[in-house]
C-alpha atoms as a PDB file:
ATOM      1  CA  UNK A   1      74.931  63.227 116.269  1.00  0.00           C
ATOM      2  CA  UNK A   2      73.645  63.874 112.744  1.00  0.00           C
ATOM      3  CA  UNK A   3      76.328  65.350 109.962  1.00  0.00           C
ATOM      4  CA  UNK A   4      74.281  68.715 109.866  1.00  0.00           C
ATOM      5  CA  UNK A   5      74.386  69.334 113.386  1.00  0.00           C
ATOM      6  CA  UNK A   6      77.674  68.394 114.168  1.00  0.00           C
ATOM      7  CA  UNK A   7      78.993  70.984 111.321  1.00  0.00           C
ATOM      8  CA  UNK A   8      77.264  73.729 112.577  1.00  0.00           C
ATOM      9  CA  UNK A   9      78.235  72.965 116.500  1.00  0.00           C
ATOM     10  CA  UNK A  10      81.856  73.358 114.906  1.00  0.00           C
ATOM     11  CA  UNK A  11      80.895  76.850 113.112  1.00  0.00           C
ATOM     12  CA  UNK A  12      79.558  78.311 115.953  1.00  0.00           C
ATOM     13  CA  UNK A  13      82.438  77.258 118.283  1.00  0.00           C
ATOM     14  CA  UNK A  14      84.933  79.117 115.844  1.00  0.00           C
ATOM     15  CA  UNK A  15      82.570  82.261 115.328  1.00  0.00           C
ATOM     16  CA  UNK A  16      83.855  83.743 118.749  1.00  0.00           C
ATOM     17  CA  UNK A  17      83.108  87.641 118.569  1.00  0.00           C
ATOM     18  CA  UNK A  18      79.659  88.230 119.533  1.00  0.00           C
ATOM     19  CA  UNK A  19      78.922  89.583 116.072  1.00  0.00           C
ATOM     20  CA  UNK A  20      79.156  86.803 114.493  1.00  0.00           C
ATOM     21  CA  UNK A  21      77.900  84.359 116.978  1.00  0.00           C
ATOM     22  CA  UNK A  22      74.568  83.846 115.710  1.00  0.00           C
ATOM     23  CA  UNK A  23      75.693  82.919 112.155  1.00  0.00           C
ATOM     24  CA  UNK A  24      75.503  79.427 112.331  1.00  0.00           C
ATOM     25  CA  UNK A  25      71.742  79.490 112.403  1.00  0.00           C
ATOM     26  CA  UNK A  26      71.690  81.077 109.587  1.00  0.00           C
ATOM     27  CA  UNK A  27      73.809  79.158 107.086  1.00  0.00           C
ATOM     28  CA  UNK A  28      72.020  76.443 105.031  1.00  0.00           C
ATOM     29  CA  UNK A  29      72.660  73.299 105.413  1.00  0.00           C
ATOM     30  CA  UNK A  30      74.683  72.838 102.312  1.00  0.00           C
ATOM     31  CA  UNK A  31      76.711  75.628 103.138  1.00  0.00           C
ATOM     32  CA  UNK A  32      80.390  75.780 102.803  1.00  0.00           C
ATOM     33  CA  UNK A  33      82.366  79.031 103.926  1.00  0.00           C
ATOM     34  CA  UNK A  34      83.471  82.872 104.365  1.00  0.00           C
ATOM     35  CA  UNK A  35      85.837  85.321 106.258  1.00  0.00           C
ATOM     36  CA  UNK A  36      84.951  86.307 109.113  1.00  0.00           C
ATOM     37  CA  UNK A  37      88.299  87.883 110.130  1.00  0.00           C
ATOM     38  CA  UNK A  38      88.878  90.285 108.568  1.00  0.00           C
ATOM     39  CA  UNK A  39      85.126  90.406 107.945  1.00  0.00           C
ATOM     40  CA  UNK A  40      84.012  89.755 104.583  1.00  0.00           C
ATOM     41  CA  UNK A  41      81.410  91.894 103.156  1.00  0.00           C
ATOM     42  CA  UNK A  42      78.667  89.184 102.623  1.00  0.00           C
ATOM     43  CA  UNK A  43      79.372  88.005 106.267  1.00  0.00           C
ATOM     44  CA  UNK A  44      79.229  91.577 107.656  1.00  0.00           C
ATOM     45  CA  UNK A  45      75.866  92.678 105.637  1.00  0.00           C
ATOM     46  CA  UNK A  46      74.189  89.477 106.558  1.00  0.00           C
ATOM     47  CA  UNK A  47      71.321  89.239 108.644  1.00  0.00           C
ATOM     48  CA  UNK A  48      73.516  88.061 111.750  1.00  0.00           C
ATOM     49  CA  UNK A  49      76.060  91.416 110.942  1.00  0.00           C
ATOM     50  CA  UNK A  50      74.989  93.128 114.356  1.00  0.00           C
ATOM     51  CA  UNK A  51      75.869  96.619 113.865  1.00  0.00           C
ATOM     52  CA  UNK A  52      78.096  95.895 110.787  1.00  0.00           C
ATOM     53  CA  UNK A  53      74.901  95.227 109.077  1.00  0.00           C
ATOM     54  CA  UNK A  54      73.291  98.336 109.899  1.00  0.00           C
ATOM     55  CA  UNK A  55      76.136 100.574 107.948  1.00  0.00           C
ATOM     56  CA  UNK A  56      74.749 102.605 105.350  1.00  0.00           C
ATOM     57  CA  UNK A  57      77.179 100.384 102.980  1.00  0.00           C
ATOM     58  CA  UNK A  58      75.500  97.227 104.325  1.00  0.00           C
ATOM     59  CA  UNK A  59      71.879  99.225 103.875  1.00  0.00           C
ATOM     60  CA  UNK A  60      73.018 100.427 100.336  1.00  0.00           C
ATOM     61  CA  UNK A  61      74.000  96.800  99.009  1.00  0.00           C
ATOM     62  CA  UNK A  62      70.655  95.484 100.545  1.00  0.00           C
ATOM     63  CA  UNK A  63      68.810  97.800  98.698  1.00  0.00           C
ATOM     64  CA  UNK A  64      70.585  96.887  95.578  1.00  0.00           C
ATOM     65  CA  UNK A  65      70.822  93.419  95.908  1.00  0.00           C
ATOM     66  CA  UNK A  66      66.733  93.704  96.162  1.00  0.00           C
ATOM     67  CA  UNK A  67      67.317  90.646  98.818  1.00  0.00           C
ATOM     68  CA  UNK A  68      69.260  90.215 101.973  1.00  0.00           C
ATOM     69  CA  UNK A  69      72.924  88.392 102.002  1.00  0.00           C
ATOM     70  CA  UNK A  70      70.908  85.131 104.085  1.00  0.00           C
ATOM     71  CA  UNK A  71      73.429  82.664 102.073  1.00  0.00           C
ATOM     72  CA  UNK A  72      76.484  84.678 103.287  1.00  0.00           C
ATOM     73  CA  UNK A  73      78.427  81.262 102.972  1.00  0.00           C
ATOM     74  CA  UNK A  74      77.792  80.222  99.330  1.00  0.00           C
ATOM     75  CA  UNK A  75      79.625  82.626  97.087  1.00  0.00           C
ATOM     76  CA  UNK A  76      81.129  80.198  94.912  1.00  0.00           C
ATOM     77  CA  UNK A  77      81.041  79.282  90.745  1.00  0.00           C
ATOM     78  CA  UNK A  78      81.413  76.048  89.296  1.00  0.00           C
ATOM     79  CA  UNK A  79      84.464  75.120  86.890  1.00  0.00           C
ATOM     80  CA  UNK A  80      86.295  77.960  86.908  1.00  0.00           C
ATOM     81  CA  UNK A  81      89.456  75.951  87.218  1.00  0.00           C
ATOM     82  CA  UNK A  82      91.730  78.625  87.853  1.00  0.00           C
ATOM     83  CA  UNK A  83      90.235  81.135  85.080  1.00  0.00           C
ATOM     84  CA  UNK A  84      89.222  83.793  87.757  1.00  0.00           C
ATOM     85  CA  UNK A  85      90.251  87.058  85.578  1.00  0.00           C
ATOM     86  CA  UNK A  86      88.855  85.207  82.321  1.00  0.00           C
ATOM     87  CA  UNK A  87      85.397  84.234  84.381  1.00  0.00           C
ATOM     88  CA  UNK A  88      84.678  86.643  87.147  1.00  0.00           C
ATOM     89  CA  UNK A  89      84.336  90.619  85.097  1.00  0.00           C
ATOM     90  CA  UNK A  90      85.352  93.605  86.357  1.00  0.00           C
ATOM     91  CA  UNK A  91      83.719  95.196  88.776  1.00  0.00           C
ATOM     92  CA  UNK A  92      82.088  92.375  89.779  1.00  0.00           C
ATOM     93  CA  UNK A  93      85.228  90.974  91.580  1.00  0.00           C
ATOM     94  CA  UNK A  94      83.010  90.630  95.129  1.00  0.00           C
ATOM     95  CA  UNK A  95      79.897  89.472  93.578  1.00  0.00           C
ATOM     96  CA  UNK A  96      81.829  86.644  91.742  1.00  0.00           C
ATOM     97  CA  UNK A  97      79.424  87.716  88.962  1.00  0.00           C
ATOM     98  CA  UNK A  98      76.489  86.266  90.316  1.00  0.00           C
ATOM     99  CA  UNK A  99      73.347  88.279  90.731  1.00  0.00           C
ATOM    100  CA  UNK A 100      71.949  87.307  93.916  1.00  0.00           C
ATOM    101  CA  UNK A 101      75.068  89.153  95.658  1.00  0.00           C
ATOM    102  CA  UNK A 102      75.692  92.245  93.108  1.00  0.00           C
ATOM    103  CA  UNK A 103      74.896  94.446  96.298  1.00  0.00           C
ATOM    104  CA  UNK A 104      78.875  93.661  97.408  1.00  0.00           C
ATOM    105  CA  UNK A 105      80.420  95.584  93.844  1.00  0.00           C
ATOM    106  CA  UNK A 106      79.222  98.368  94.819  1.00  0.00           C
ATOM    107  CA  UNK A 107      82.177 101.358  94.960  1.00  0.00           C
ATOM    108  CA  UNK A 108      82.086 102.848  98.210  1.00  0.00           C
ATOM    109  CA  UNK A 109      84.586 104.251 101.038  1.00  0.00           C
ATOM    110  CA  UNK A 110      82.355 102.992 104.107  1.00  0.00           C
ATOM    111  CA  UNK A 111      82.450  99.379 103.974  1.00  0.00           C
ATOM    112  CA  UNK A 112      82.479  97.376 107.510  1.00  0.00           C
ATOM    113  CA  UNK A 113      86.246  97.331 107.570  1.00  0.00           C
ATOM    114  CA  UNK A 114      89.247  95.691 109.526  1.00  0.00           C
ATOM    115  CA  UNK A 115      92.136  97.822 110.557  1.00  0.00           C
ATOM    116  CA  UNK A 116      95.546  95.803 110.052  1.00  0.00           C
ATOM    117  CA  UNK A 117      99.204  97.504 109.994  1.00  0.00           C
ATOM    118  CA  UNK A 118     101.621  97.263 107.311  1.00  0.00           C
ATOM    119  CA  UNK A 119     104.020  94.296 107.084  1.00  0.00           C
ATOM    120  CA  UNK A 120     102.065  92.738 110.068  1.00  0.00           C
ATOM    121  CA  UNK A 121     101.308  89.132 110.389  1.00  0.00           C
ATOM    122  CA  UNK A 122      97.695  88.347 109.732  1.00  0.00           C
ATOM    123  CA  UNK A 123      95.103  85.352 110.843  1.00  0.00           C
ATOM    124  CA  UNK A 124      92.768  85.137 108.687  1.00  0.00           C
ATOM    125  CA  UNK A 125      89.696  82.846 109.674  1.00  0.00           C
ATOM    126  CA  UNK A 126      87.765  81.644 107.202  1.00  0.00           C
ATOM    127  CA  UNK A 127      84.507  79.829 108.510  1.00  0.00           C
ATOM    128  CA  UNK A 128      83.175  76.689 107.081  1.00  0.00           C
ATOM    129  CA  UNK A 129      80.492  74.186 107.484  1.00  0.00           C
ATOM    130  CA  UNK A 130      81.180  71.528 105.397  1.00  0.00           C
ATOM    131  CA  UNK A 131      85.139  70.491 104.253  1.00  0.00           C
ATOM    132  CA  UNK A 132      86.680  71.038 101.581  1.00  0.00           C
ATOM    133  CA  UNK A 133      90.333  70.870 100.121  1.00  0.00           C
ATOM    134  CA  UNK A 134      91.589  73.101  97.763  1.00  0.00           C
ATOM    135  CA  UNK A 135      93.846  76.326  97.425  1.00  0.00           C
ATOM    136  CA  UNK A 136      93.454  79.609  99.538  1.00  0.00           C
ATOM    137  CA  UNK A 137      95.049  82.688  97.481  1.00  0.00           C
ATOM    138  CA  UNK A 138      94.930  85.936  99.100  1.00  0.00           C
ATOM    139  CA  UNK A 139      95.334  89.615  97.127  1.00  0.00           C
ATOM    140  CA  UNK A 140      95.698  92.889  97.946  1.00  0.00           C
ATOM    141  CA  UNK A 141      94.639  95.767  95.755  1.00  0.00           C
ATOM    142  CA  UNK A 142      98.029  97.791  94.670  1.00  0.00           C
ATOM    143  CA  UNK A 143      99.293 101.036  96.336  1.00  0.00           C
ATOM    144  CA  UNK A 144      97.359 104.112  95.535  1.00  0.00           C
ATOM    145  CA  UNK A 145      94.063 102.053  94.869  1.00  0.00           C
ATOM    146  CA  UNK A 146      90.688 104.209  94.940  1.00  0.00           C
ATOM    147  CA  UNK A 147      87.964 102.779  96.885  1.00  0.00           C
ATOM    148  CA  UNK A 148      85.931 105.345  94.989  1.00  0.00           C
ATOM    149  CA  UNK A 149      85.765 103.360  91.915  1.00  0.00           C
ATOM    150  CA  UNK A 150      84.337  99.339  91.169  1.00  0.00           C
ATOM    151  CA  UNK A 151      87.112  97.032  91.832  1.00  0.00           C
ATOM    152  CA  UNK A 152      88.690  95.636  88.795  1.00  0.00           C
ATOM    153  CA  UNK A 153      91.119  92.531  88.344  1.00  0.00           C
ATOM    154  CA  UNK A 154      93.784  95.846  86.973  1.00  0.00           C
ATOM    155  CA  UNK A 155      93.528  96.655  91.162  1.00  0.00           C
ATOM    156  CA  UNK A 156      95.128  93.196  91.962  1.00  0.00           C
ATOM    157  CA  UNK A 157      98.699  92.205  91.573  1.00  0.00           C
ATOM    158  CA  UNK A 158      99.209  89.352  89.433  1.00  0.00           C
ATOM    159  CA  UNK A 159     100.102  87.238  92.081  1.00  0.00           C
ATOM    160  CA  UNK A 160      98.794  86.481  95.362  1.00  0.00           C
ATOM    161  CA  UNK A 161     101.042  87.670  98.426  1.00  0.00           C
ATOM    162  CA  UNK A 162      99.943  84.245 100.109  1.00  0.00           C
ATOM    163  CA  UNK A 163      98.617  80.655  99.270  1.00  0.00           C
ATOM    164  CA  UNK A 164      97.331  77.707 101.710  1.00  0.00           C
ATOM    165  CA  UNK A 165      96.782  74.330 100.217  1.00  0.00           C
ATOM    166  CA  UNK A 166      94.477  71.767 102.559  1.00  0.00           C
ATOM    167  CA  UNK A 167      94.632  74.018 105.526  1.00  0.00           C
ATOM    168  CA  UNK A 168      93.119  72.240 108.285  1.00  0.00           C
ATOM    169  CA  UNK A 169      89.530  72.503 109.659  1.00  0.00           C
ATOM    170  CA  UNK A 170      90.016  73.548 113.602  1.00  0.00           C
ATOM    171  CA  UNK A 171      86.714  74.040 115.323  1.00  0.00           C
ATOM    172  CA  UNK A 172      84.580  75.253 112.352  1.00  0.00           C
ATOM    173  CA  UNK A 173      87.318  77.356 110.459  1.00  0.00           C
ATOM    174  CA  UNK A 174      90.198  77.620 108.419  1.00  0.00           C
ATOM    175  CA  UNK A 175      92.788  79.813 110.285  1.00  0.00           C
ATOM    176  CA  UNK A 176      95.270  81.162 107.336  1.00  0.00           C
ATOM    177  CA  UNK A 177      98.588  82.491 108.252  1.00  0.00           C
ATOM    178  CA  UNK A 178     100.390  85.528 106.438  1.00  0.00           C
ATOM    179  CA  UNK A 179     102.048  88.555 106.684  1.00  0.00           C
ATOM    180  CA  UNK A 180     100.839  91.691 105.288  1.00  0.00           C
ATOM    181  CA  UNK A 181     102.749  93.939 102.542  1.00  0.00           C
ATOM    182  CA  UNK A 182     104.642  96.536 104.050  1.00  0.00           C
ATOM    183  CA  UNK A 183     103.763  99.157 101.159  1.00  0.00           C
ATOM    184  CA  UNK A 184     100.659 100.258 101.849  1.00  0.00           C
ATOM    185  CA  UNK A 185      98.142 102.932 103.741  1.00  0.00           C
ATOM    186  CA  UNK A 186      94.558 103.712 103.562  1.00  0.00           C
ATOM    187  CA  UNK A 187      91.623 101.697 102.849  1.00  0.00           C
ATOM    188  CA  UNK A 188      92.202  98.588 100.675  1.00  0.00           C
ATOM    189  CA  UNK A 189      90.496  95.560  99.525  1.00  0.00           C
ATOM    190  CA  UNK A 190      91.664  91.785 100.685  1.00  0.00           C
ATOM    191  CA  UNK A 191      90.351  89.932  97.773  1.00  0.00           C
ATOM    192  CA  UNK A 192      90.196  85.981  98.565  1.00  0.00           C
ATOM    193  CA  UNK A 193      90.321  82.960  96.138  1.00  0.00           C
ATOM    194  CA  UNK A 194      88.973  79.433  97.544  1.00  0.00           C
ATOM    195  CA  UNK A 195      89.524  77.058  94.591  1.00  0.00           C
ATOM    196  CA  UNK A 196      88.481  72.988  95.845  1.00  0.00           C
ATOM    197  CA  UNK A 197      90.047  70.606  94.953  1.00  0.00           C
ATOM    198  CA  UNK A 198      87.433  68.297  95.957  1.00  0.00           C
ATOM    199  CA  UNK A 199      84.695  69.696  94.525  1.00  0.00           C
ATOM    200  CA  UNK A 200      83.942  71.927  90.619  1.00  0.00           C
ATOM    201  CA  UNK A 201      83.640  75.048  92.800  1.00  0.00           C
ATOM    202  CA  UNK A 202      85.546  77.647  93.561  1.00  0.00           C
ATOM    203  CA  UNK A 203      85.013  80.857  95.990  1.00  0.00           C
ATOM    204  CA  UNK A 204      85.507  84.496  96.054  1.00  0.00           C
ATOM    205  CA  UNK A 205      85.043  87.119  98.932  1.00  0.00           C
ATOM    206  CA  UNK A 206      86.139  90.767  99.866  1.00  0.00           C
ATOM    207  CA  UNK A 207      87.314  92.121 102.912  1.00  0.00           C
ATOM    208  CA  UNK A 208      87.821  95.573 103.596  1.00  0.00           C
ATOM    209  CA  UNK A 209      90.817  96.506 105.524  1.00  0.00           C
ATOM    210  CA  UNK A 210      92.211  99.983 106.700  1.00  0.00           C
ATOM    211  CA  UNK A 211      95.985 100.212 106.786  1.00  0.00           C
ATOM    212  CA  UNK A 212      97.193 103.807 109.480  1.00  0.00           C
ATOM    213  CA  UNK A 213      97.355 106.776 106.894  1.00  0.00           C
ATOM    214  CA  UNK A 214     100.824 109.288 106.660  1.00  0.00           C
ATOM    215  CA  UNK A 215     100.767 111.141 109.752  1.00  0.00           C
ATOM    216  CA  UNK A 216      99.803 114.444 109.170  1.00  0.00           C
ATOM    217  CA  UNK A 217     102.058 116.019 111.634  1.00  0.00           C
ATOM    218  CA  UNK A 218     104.994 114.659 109.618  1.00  0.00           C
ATOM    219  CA  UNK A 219     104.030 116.261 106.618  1.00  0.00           C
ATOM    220  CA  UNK A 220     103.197 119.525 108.391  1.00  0.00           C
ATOM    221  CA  UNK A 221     106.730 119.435 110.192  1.00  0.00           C
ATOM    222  CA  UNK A 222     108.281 118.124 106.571  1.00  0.00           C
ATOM    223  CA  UNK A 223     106.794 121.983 105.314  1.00  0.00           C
ATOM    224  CA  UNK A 224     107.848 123.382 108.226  1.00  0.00           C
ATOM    225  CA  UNK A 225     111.380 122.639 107.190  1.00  0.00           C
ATOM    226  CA  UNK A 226     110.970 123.378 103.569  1.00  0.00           C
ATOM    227  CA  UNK A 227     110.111 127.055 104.332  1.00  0.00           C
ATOM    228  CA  UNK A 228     112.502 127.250 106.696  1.00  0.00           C
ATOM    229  CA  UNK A 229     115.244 125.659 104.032  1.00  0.00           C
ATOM    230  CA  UNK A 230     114.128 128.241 101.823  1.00  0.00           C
ATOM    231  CA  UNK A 231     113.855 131.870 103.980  1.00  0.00           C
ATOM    232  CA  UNK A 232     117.428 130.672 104.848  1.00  0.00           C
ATOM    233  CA  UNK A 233     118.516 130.488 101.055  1.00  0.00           C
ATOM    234  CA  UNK A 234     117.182 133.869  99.782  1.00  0.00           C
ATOM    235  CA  UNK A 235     119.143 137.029  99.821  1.00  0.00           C
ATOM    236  CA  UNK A 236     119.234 139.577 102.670  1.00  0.00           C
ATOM    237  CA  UNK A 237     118.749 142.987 102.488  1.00  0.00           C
ATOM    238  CA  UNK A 238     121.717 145.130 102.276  1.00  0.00           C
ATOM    239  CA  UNK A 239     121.995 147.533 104.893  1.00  0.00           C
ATOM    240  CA  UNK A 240     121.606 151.138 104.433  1.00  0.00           C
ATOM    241  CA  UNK A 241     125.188 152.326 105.204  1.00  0.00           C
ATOM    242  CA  UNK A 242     126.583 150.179 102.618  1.00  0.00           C
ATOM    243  CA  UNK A 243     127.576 152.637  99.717  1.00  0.00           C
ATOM    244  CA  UNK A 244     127.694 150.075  96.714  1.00  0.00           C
ATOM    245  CA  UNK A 245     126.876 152.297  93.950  1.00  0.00           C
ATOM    246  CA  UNK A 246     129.053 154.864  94.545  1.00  0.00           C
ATOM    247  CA  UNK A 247     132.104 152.983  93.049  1.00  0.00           C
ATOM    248  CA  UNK A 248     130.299 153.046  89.830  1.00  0.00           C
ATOM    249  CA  UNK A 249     131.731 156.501  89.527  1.00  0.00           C
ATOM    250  CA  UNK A 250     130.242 160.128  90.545  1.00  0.00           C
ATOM    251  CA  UNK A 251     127.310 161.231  89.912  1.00  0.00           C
ATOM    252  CA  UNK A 252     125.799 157.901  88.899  1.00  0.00           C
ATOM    253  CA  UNK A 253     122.169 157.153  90.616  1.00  0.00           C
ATOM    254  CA  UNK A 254     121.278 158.010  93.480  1.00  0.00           C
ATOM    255  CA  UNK A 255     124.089 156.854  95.729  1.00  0.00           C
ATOM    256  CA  UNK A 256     125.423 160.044  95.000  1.00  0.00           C
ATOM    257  CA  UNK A 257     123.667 162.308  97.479  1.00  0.00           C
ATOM    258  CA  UNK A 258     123.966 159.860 100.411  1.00  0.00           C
ATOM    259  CA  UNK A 259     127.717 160.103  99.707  1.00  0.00           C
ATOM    260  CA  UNK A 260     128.303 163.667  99.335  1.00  0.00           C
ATOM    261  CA  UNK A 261     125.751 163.592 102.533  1.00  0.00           C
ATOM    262  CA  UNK A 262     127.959 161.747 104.574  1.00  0.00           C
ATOM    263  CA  UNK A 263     130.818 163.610 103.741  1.00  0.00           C
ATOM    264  CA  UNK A 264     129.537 166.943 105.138  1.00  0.00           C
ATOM    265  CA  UNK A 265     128.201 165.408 107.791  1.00  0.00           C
ATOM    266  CA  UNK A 266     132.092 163.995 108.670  1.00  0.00           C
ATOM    267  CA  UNK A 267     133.459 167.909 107.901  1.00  0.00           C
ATOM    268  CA  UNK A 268     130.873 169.083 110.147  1.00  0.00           C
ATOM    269  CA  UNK A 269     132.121 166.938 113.031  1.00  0.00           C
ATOM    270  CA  UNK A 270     135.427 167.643 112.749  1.00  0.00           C
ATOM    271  CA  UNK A 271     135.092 171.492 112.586  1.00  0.00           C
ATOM    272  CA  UNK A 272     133.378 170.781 115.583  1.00  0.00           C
ATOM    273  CA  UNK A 273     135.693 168.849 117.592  1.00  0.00           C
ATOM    274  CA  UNK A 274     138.794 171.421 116.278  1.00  0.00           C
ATOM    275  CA  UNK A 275     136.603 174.561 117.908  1.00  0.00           C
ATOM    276  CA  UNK A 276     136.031 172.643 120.714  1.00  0.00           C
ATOM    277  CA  UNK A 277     140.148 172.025 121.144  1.00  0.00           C
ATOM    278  CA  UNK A 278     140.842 175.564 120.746  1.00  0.00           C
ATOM    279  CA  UNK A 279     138.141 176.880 123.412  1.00  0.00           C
ATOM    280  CA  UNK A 280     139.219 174.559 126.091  1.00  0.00           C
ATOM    281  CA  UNK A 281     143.303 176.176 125.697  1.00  0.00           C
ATOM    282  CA  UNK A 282     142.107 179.543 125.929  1.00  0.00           C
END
């Protein structure tokens, strides 16, 4: 079996969703590799995306690329030798800074995306045609990062939260193990790092991933409380009967009246009740 073919009979037995199946046709021969899980953006706006590729993200970076993403598996730059944030400018971290793929910086909310929970473990499976060795080093952007805006090497953490050195090749694709931060919500950005060690270049790819958001009937029970927390705190209303001013001394405000009021109202009563006495002994 010729080298070519037997490389992309190995992609297309690890490209197992549907989506993706018909990517091996597509690579060139000289290809090397991308993530398909969680999807990378070149892999998910190329012409074998399925719906993915349909998005209006996918349509957007089309349009802007001028071309479509037909190489989805050759992202790479030569002799960057571990000078990523000195090579690759900000934001132009997806592109790599090449041209032909500027379509993937663009800043958007609606990427194809991959929902993953915090502090999870995570398979990521990176397909490749040809193999390579070399380091995998996978980022996350930070806590409280804005898809709204380009991504920028300031969005990464200095270090990666996971590395794989010579992985092994199973059935077209690298299958990295690691476990997610536990610190984050929202959309964020998986940026990935494939530096060979076998060959000048190295490779860079984004995947979009969705982490659950705060529940919102937390925070609305978490107000709840806080109103209830603070009716309970403020002062009551006295009640009427309660003659407080009147020990100020007489004829100060208007407590006055009420007093001299209630005092009638008690000599009235017991005039009353003494009548009432004598008519009964009569």
């Amino acid at each position: 079996m010729p080298r070519t073919t037997a490389h992309r009979t190995a992609l297309a037995a690890a490209l197992v969703t549907p989506l993706l199946l018909p990517l091996w046709a597509a690579g060139p021969a000289g290809a090397h590799g991308a993530p398909t899980d969680p999807v990378s953006r070149v892999v998910a706006c190329s012409p074998e995306g399925g719906d993915r590729a349909g998005s209006a993200a996918c349509r957007a970076a089309v349009a802007a690329n001028g071309a479509p993403f037909t190489a989805w598996d050759n992202l790479r730059l030569a002799n960057v030798n571990g000078r990523d944030r000195q090579v690759v400018p900000d934001g132009k971290l997806c592109s790599g800074g090449l041209p032909e793929y500027r379509g993937l910086d663009l800043a958007r909310a609606d990427w194809p995306s991959t929902r993953v929970k915090p502090g999870a473990a995570l398979t990521m499976r990176y397909v490749s045609t040809i193999p390579h060795t070399g380091t995998f080093r996978m980022y996350l952007t930070k806590p409280g990062y804005e898809p709204a805006g380009p991504l920028s090497w300031s969005d990464l953490p200095e270090k990666p939260f996971a590395e794989a050195t010579d992985p092994a090749l199973t059935d077209g694709a690298y299958r990295l193990e690691a476990t997610l931060p536990s610190d984050r919500t929202g959309r964020h950005v998986l940026y990935t790092v494939w530096q060979n060690s076998s060959t000048p270049d190295t490779y860079y790819s984004c995947s979009d991933v969705v982490f659950p958001e705060k529940k919102k009937k937390k925070e609305e029970e978490e107000r709840k409380e806080e109103v209830r927390d603070a009716s309970t705190a403020a002062p009551q209303p006295q009640a009427e009967h309660t003659p407080v001013a009147a020990t100020s001394g007489p004829g100060s405000g208007p407590s006055t009246p009420m007093l001299a009021g209630g005092a009638a109202a008690v000599l009235l009563l017991t005039g009353g009740a003494a009548l009432a006495v004598r008519l009964r002994r009569r």
